[in-house]
C-alpha atoms as a PDB file:
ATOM      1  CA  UNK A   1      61.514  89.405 102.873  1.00  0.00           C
ATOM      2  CA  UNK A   2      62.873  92.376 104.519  1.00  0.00           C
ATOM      3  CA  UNK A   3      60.817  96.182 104.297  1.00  0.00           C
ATOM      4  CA  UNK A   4      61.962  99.581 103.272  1.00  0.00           C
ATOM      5  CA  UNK A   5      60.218 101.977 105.749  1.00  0.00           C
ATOM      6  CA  UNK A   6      59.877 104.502 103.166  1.00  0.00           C
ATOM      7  CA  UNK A   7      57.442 102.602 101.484  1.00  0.00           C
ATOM      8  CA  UNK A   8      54.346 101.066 102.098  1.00  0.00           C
ATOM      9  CA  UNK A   9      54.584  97.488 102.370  1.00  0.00           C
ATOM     10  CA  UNK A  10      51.845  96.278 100.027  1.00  0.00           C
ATOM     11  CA  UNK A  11      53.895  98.334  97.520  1.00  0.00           C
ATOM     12  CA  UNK A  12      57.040  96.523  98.110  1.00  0.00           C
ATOM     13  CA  UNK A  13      54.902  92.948  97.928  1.00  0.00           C
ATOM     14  CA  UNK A  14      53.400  94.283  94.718  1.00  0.00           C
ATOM     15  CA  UNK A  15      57.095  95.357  93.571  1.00  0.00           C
ATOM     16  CA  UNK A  16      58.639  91.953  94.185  1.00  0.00           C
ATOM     17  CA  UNK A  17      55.860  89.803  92.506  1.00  0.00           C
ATOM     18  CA  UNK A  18      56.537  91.818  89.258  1.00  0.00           C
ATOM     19  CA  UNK A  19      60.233  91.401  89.451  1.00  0.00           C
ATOM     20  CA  UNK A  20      59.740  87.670  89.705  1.00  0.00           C
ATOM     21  CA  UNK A  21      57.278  87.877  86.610  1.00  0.00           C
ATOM     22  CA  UNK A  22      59.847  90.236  84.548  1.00  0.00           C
ATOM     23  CA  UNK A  23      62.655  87.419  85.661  1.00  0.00           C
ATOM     24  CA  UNK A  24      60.601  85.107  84.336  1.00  0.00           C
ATOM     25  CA  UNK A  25      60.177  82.783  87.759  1.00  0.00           C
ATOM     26  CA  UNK A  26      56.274  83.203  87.619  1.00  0.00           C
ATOM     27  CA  UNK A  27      55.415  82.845  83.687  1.00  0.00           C
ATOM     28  CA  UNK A  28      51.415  83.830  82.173  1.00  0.00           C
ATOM     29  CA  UNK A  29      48.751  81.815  83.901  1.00  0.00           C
ATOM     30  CA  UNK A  30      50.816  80.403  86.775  1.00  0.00           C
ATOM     31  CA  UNK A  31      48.956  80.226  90.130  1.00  0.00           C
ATOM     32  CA  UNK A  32      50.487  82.055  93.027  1.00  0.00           C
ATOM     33  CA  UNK A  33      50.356  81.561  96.497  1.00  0.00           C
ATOM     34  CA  UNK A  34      46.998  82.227  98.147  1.00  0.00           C
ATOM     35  CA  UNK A  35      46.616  85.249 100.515  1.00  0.00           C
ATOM     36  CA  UNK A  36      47.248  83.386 103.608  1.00  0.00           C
ATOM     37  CA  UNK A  37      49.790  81.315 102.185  1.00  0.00           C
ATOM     38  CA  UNK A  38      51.931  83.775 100.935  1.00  0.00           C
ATOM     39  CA  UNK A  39      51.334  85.893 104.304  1.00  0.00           C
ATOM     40  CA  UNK A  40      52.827  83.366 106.181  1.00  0.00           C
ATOM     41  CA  UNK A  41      55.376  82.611 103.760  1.00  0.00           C
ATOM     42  CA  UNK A  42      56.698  86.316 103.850  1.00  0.00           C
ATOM     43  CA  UNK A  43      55.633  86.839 107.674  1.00  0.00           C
ATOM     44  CA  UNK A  44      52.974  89.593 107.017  1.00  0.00           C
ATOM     45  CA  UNK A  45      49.375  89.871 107.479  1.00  0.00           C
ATOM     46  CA  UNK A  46      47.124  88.697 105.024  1.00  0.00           C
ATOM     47  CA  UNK A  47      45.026  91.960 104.602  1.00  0.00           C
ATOM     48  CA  UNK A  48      48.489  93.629 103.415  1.00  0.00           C
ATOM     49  CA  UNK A  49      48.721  90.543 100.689  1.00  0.00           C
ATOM     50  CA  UNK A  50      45.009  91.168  99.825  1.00  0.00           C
ATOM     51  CA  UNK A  51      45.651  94.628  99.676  1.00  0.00           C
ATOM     52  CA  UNK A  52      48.464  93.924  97.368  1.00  0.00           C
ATOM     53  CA  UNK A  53      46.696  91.541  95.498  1.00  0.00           C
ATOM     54  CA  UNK A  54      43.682  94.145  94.856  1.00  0.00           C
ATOM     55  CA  UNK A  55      46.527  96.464  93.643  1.00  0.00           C
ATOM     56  CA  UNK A  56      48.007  93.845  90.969  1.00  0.00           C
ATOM     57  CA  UNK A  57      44.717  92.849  89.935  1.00  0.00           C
ATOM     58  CA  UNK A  58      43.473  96.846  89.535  1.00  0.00           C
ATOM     59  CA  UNK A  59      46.540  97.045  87.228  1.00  0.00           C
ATOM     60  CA  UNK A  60      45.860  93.763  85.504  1.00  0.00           C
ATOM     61  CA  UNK A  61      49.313  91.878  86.467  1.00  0.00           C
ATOM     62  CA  UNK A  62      47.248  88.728  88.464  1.00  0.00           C
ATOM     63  CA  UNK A  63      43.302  88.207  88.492  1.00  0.00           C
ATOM     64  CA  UNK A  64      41.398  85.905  90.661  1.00  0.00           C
ATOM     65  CA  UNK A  65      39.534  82.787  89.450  1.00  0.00           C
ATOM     66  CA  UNK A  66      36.636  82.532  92.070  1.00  0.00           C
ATOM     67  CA  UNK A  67      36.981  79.627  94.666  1.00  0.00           C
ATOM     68  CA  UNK A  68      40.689  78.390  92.879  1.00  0.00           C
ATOM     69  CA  UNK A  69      42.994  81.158  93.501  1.00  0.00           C
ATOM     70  CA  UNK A  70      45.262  84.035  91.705  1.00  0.00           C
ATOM     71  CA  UNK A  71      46.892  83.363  88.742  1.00  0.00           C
ATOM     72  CA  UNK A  72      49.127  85.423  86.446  1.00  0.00           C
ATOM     73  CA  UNK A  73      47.757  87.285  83.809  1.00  0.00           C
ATOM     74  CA  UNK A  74      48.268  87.172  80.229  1.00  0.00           C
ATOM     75  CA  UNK A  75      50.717  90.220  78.991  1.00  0.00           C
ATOM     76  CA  UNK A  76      51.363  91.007  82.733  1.00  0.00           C
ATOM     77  CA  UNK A  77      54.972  91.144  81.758  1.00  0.00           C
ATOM     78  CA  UNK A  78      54.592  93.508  79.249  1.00  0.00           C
ATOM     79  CA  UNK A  79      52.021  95.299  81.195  1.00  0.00           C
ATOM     80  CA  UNK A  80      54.352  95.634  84.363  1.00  0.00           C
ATOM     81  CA  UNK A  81      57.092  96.836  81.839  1.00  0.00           C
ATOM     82  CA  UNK A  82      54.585  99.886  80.640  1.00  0.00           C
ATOM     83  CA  UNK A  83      53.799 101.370  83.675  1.00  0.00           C
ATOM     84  CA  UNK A  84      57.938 101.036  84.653  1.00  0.00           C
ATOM     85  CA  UNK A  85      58.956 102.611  82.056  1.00  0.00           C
ATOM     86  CA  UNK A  86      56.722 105.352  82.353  1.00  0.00           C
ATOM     87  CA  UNK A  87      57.636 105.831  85.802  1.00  0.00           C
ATOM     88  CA  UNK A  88      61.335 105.566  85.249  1.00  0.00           C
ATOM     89  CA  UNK A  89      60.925 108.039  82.029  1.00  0.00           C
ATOM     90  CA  UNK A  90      59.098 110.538  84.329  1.00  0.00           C
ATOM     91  CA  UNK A  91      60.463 110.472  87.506  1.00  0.00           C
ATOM     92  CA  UNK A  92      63.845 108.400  87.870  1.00  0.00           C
ATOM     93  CA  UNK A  93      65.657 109.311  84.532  1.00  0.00           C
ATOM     94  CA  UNK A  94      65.598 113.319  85.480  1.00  0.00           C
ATOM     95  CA  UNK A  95      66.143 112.859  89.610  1.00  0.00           C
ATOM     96  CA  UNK A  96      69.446 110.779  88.029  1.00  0.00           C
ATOM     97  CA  UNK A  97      70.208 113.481  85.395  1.00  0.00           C
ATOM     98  CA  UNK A  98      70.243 116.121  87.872  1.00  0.00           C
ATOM     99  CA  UNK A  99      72.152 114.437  90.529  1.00  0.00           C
ATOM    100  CA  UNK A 100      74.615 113.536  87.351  1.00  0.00           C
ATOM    101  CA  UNK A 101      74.727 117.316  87.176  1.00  0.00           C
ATOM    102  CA  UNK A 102      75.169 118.126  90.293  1.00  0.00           C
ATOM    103  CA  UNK A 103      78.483 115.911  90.462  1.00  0.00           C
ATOM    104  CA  UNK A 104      79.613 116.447  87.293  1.00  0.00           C
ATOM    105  CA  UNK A 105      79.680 113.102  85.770  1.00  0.00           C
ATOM    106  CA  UNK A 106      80.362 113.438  82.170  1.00  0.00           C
ATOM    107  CA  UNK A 107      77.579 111.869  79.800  1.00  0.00           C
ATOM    108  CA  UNK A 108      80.843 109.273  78.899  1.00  0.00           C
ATOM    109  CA  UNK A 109      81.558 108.320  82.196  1.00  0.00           C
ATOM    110  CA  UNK A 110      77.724 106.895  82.529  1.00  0.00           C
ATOM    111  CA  UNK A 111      77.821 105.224  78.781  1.00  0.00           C
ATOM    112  CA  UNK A 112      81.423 103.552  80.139  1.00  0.00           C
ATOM    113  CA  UNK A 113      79.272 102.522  83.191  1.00  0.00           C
ATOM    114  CA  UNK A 114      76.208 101.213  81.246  1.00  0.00           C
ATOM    115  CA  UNK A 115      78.051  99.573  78.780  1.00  0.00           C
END
């Protein structure tokens, strides 16, 4: 997995475990890979996957089943897809308008790209 420097690492983790959720690779109660394993796996230290982990959890996307692992929680999907919406809504959607502004791109040109 390769970092952004702009953003903290655990956030990027976090980021790429809901992608694979919304893409459907990790479905509603699947396991996923321990803190260690998935440390290794990714070549980071496992208190930045436990941090992660604490952060997915705190936002109810995974929970932890004492002494068997982390597992995928139910609605995490639709959960994950709340909180980016409202994100996108509030902070992506008007940096984009007003770049779109800025350069003149006609509200046509961006439907033409969309659809």
């Amino acid at each position: 997995m390769e970092f952004d420097s702009n953003k903290p690492i655990y956030l990027q983790i976090a980021d790429a475990i809901c992608n694979r959720i919304l893409q459907g690779e990790l479905k509603e109660e699947d396991r996923i890979p321990s803190v260690r394993e998935y440390g290794a796996q990714i070549g980071v230290n496992p208190n930045t996957v436990a941090r992660t982990y604490d952060t997915l959890t705190d936002q109810g996307v995974i929970y932890n089943k004492r002494g068997i692992g982390f597992f995928v929680a139910e609605n995490a999907a639709a959960t994950i897809r709340k909180e980016a919406k409202g994100k996108f809504l509030k902070e992506d959607l008007p940096n984009f308008a007003e770049k779109a502004r800025l350069l003149d791109i006609t509200k046509e040109e961006i439907i033409k790209l969309l659809f």
